[in-house]
C-alpha atoms as a PDB file:
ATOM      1  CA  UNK A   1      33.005  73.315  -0.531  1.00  0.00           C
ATOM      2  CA  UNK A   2      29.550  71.670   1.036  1.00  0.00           C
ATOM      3  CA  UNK A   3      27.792  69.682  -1.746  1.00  0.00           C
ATOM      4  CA  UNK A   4      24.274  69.359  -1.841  1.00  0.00           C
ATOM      5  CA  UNK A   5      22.512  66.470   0.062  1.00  0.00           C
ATOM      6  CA  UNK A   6      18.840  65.585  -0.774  1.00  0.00           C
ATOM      7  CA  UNK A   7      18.553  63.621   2.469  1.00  0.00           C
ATOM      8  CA  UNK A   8      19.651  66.426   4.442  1.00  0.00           C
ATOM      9  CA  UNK A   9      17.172  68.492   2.728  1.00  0.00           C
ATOM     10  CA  UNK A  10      14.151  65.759   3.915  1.00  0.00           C
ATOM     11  CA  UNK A  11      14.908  65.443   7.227  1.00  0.00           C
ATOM     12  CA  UNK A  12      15.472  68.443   8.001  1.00  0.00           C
ATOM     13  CA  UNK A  13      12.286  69.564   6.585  1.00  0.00           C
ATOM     14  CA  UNK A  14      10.160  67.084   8.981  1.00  0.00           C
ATOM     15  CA  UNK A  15      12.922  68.098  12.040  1.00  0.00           C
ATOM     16  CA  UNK A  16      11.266  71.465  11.552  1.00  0.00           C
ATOM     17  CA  UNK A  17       7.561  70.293  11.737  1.00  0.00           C
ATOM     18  CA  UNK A  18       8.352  68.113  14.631  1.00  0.00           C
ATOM     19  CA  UNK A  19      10.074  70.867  16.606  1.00  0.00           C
ATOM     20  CA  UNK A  20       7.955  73.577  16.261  1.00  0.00           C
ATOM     21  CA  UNK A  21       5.334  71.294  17.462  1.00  0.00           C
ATOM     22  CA  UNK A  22       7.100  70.593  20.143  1.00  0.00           C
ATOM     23  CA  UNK A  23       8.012  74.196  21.083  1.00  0.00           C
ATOM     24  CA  UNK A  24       3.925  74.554  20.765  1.00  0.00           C
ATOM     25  CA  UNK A  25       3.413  71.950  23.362  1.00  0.00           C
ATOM     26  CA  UNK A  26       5.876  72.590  25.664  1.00  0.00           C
ATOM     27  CA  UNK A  27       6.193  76.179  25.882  1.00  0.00           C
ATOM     28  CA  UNK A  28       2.044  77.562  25.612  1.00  0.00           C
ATOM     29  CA  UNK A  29      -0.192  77.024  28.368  1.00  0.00           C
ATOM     30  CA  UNK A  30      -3.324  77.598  27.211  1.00  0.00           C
ATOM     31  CA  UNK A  31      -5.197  74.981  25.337  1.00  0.00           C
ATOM     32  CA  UNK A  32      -6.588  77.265  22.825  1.00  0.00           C
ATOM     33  CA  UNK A  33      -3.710  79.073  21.941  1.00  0.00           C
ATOM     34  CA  UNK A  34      -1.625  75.828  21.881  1.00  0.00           C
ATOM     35  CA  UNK A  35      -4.210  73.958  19.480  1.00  0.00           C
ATOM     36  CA  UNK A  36      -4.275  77.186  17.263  1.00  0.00           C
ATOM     37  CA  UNK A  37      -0.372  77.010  17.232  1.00  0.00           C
ATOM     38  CA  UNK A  38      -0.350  73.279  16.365  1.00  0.00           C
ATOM     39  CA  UNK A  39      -2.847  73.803  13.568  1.00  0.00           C
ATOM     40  CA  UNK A  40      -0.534  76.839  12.196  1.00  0.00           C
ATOM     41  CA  UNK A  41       2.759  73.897  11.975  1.00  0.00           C
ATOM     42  CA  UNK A  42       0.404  72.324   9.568  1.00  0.00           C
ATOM     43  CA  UNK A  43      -0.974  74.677   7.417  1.00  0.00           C
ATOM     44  CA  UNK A  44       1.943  76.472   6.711  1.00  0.00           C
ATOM     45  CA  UNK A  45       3.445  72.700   5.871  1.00  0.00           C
ATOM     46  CA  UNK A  46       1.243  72.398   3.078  1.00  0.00           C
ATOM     47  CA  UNK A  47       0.588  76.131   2.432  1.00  0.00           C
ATOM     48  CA  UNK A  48       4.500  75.722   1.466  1.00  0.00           C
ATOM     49  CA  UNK A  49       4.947  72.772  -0.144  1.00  0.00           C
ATOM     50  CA  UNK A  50       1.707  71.870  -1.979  1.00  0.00           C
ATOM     51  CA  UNK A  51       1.871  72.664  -5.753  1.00  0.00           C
ATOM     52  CA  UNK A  52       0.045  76.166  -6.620  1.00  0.00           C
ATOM     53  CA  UNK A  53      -2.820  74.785  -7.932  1.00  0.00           C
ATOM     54  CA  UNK A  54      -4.078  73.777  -4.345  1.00  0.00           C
ATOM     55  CA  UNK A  55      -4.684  76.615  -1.794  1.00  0.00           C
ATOM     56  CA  UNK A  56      -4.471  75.190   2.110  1.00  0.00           C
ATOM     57  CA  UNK A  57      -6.973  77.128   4.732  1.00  0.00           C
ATOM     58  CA  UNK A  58      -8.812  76.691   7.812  1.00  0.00           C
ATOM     59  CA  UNK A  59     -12.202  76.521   6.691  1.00  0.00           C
ATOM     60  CA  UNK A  60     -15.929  75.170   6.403  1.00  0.00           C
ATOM     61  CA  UNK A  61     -17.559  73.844   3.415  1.00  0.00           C
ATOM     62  CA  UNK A  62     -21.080  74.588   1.995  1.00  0.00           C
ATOM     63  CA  UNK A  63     -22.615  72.990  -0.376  1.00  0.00           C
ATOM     64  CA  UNK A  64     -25.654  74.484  -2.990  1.00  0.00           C
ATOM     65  CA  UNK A  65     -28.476  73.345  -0.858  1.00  0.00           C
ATOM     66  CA  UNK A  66     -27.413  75.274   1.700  1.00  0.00           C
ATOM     67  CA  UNK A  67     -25.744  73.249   4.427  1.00  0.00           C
ATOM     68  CA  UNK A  68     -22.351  73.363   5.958  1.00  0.00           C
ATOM     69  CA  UNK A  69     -19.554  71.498   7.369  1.00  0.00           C
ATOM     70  CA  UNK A  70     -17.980  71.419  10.797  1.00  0.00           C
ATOM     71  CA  UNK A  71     -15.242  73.826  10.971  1.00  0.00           C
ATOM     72  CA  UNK A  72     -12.220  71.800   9.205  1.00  0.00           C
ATOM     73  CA  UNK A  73      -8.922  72.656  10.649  1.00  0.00           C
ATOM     74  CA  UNK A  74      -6.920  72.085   7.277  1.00  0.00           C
ATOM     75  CA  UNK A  75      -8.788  72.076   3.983  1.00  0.00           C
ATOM     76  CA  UNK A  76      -6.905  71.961   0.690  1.00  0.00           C
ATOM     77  CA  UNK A  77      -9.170  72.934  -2.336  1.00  0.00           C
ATOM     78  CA  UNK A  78      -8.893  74.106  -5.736  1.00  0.00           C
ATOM     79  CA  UNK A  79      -8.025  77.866  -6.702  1.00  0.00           C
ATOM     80  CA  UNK A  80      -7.656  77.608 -10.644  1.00  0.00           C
ATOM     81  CA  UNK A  81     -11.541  76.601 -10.996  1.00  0.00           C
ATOM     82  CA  UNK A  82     -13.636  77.445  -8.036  1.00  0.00           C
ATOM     83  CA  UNK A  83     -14.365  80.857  -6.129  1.00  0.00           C
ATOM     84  CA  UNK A  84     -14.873  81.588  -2.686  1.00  0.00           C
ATOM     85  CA  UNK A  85     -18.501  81.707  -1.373  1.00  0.00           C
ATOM     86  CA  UNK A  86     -16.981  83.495   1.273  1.00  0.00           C
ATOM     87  CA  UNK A  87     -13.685  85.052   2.379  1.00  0.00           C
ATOM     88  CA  UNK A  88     -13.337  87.659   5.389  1.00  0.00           C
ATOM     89  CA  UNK A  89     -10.656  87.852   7.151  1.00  0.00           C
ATOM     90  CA  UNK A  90     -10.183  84.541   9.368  1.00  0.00           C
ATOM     91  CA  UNK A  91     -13.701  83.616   8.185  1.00  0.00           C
ATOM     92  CA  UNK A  92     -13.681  81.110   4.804  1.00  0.00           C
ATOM     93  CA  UNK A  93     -16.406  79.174   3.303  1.00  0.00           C
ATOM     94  CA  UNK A  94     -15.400  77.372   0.352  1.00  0.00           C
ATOM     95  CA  UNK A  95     -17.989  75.131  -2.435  1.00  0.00           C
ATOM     96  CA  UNK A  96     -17.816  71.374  -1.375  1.00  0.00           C
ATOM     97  CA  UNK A  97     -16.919  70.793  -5.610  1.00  0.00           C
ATOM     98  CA  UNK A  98     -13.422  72.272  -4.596  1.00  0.00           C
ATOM     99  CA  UNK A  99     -12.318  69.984  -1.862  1.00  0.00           C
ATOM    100  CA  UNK A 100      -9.567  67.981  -2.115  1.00  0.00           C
ATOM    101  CA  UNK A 101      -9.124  66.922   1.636  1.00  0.00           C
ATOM    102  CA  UNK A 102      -9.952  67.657   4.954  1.00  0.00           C
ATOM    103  CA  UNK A 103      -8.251  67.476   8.027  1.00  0.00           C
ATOM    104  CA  UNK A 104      -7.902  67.357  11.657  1.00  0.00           C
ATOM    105  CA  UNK A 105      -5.226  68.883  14.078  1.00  0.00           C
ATOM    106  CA  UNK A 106      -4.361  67.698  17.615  1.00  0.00           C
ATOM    107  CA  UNK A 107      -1.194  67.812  19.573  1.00  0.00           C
ATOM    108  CA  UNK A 108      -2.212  63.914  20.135  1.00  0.00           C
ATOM    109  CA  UNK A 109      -4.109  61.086  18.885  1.00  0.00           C
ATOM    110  CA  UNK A 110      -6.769  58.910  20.993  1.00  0.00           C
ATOM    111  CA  UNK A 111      -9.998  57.210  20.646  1.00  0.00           C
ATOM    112  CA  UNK A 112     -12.460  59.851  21.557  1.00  0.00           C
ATOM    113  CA  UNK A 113     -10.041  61.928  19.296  1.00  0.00           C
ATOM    114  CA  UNK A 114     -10.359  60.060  16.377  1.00  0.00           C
ATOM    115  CA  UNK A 115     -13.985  59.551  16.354  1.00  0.00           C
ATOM    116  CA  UNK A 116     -14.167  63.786  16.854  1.00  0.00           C
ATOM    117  CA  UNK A 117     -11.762  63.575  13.463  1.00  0.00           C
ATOM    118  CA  UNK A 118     -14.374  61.449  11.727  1.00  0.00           C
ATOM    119  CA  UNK A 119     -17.180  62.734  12.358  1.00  0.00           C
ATOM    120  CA  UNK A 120     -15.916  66.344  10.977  1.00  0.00           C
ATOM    121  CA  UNK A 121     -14.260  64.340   7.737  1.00  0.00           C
ATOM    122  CA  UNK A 122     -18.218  62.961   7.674  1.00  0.00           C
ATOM    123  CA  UNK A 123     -19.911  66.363   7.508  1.00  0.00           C
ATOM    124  CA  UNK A 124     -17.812  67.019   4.330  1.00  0.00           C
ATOM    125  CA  UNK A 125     -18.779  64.013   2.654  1.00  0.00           C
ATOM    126  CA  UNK A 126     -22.090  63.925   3.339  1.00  0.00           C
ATOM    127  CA  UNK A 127     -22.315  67.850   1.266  1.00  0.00           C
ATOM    128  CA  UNK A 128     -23.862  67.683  -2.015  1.00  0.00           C
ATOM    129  CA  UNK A 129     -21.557  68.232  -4.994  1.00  0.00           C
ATOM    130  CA  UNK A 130     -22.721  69.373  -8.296  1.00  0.00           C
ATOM    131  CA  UNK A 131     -20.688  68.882 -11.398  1.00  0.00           C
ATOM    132  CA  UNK A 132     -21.125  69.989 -15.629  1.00  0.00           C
ATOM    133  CA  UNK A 133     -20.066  68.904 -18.895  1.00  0.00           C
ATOM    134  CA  UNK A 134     -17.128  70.416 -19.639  1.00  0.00           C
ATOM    135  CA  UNK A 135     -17.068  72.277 -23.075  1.00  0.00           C
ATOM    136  CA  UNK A 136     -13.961  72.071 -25.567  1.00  0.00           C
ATOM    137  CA  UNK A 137     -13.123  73.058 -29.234  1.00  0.00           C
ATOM    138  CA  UNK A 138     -15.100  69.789 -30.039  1.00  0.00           C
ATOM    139  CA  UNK A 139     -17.910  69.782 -27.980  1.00  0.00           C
ATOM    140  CA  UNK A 140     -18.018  68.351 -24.478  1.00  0.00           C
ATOM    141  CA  UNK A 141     -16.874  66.086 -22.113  1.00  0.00           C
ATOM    142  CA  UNK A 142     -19.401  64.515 -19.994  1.00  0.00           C
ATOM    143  CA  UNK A 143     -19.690  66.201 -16.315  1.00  0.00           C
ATOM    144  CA  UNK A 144     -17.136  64.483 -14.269  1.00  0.00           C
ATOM    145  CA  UNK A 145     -17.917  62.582 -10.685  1.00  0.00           C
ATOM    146  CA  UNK A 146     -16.999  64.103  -7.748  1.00  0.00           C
ATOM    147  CA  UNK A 147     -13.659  62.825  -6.640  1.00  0.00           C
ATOM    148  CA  UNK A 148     -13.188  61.282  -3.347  1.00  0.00           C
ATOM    149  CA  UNK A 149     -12.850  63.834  -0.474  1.00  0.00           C
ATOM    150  CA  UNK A 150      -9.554  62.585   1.437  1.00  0.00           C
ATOM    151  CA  UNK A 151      -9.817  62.835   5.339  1.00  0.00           C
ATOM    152  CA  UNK A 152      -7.185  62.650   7.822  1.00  0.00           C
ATOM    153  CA  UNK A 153      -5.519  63.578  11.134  1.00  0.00           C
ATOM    154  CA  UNK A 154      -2.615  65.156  12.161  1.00  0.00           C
ATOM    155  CA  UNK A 155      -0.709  65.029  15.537  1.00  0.00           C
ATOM    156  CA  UNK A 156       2.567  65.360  17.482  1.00  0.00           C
ATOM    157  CA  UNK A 157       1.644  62.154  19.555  1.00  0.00           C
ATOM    158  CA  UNK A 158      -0.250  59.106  20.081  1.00  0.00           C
ATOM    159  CA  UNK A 159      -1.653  58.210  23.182  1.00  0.00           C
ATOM    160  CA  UNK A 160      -1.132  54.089  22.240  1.00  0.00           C
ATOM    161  CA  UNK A 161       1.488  52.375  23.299  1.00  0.00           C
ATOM    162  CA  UNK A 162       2.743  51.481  20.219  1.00  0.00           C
ATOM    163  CA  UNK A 163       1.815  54.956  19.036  1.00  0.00           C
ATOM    164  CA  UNK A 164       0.938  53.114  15.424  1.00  0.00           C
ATOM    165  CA  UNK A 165      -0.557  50.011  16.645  1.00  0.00           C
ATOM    166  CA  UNK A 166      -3.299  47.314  15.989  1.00  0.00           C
ATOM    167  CA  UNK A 167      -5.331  49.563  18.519  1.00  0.00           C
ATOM    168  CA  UNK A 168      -5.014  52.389  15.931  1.00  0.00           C
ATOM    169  CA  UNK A 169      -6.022  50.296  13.327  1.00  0.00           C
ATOM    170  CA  UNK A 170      -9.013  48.946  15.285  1.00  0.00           C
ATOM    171  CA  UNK A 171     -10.241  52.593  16.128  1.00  0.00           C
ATOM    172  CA  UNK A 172      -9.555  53.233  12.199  1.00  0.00           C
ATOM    173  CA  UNK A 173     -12.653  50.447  11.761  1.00  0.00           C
ATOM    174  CA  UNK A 174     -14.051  50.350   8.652  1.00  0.00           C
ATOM    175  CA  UNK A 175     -12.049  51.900   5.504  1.00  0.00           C
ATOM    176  CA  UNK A 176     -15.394  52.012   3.517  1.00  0.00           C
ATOM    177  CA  UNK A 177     -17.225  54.201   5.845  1.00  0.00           C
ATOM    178  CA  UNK A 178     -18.795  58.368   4.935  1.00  0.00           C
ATOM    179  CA  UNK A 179     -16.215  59.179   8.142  1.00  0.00           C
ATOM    180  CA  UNK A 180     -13.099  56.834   7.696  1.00  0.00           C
ATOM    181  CA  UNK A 181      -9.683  58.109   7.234  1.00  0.00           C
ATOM    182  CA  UNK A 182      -7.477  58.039   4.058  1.00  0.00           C
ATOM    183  CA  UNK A 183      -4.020  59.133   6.008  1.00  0.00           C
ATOM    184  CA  UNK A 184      -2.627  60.416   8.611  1.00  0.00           C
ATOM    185  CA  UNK A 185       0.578  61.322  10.623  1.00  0.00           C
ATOM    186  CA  UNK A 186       1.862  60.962  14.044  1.00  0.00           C
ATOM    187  CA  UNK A 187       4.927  63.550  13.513  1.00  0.00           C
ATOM    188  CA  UNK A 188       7.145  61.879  16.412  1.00  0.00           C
ATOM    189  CA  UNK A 189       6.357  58.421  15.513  1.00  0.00           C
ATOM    190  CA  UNK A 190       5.518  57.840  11.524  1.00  0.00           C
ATOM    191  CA  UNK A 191       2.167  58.277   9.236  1.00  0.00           C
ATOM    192  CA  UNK A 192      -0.461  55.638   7.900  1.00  0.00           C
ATOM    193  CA  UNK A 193      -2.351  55.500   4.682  1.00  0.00           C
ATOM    194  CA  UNK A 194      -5.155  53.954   3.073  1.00  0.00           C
ATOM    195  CA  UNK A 195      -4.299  50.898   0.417  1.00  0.00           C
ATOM    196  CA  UNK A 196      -6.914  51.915  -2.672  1.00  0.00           C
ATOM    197  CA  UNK A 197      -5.928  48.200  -3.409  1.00  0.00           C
ATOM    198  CA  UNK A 198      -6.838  45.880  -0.485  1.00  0.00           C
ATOM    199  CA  UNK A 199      -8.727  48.700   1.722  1.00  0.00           C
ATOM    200  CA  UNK A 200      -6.210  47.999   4.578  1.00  0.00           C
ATOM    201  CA  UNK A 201      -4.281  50.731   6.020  1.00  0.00           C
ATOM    202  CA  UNK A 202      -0.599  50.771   5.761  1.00  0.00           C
ATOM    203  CA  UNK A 203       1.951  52.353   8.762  1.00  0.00           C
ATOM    204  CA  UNK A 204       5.106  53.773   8.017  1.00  0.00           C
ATOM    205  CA  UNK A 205       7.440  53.798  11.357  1.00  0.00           C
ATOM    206  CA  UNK A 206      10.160  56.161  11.550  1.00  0.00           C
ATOM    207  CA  UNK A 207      11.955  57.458   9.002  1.00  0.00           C
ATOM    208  CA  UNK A 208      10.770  61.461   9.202  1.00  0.00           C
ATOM    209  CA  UNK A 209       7.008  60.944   9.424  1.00  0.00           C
ATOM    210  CA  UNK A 210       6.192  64.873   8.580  1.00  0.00           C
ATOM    211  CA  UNK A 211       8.268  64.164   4.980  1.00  0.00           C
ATOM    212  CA  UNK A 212       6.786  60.768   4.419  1.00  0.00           C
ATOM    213  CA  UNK A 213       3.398  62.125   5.160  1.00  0.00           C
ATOM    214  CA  UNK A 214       3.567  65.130   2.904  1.00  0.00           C
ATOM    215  CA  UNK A 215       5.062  63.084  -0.017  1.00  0.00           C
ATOM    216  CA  UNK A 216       1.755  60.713   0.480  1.00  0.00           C
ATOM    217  CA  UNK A 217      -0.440  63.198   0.407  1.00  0.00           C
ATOM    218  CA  UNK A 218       0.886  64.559  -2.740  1.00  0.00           C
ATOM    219  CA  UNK A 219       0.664  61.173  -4.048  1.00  0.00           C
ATOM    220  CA  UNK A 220      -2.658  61.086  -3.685  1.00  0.00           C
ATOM    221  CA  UNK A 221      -3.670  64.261  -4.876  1.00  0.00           C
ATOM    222  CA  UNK A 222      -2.124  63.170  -7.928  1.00  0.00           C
ATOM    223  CA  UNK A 223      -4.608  60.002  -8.049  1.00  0.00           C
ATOM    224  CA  UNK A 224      -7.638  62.179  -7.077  1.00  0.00           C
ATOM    225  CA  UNK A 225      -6.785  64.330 -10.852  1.00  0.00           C
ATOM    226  CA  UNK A 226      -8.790  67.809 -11.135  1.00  0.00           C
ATOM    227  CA  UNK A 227     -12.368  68.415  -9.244  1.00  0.00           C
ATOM    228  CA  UNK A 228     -15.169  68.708 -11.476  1.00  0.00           C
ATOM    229  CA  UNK A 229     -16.715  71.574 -13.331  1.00  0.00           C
ATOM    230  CA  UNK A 230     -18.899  73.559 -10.324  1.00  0.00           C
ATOM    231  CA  UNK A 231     -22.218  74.580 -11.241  1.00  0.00           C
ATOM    232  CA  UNK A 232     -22.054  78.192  -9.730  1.00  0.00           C
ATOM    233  CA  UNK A 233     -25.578  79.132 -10.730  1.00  0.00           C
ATOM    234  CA  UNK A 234     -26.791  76.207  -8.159  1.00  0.00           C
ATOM    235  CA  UNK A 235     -24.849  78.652  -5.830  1.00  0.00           C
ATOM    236  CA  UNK A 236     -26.827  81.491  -7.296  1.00  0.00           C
ATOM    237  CA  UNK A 237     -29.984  80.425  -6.513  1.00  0.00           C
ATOM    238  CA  UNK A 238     -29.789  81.824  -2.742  1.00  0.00           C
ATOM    239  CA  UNK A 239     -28.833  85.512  -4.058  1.00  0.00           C
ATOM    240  CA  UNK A 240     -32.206  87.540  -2.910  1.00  0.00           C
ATOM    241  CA  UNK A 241     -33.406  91.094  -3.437  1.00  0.00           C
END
């Protein structure tokens, strides 16, 4: 009788990932289709295996005053304490007080990539985020800061040679930034992350990226807590006759 084996389990989860975006690159000719495809892999990664309380979507963001993100490729928000502005059919628009993280999906990484990944991660940030006290039996709590919006990118491949090199880290530049990157994964080579501690970013070679990735990000959900409190009737305000 087969016993169970956790490590089975793992990699087999990020042989999945890795293949299907494989079969996307290999077998669809059309860039559009192909990028949609890729994107898909993701989604349905963390659609999956992200804990209920986080709903995973391609997406823009809007915040109260009226402006909006880029299109976002992967955005994982809250469900349990913020509504849709806007949901039909392909077409979502979620508050910028529910965003957890934001990413970008390419079958490859490269410079001019990169920066096109940042600057979307940067028209998140830059939204305005409202937040309230939050009432219980007792009284309140005081209205609770927004949490840091997570950015990253997702690939198949890197065009570096290493794939995860000091050239990645140099295009990173600098980890304070509106539009750096907290993580990301190359799926056929490993994933990086962003050390809270010493603001350096740390690479992971090997050893099933699309796992080690996933576990990371769940790490840091866990570090980012709840979003705060949304103030829907600073949503309100646009409703007209």
């Amino acid at each position: 009788m087969a016993e169970w084996n956790l490590s089975e389990m793992l990699s087999s989860l990020h042989d999945g990932i890795q293949n299907e975006l494989h079969t996307a690159r290999k077998t669809l000719a059309h860039p559009g289709t192909k990028g949609d495809a890729s994107e898909r892999v993701w989604l349905e990664l963390l659609q999956t295996y992200l804990p209920k309380r986080y709903q995973v979507e391609s997406a823009h963001v809007v915040d109260s005053k009226g402006n909006f993100s880029d299109q976002m490729d992967v955005v994982v928000f809250d469900r349990q304490y913020s509504p849709f502005i806007f949901n039909f059919k392909a077409a979502k628009i979620v508050p910028a007080e529910s965003v957890y993280a934001v990413f970008e999906a390419k079958q490859t990484m490269d410079a001019s990539l990169l920066t096109y990944a940042k600057n979307k991660i940067a028209s998140v940030r830059r939204l305005k985020c409202t937040s309230l006290p939050i009432p219980h039996a007792g009284g309140e709590y005081p209205a609770k800061p927004p949490i840091h919006i997570l950015g990253g990118m997702l690939t198949l491949e890197s065009e570096w040679n290493p794939p995860l090199s000091d050239t990645l880290i140099e295009n990173l530049g600098d980890s304070t930034a509106i539009d750096h990157l907290d993580l990301g994964c190359v799926a056929s080579h490993g994933f990086f992350g962003l050390n809270r501690k010493t603001q350096d970013y740390d690479i992971h070679l090997g050893k099933k990226p699309a796992t080690g990735f996933l576990f990371h990000l769940i790490s840091e959900l866990q570090y980012a807590g709840t979003v705060p409190m949304i103030d829907i009737r600073a949503y309100a305000k646009w409703l007209t006759d």
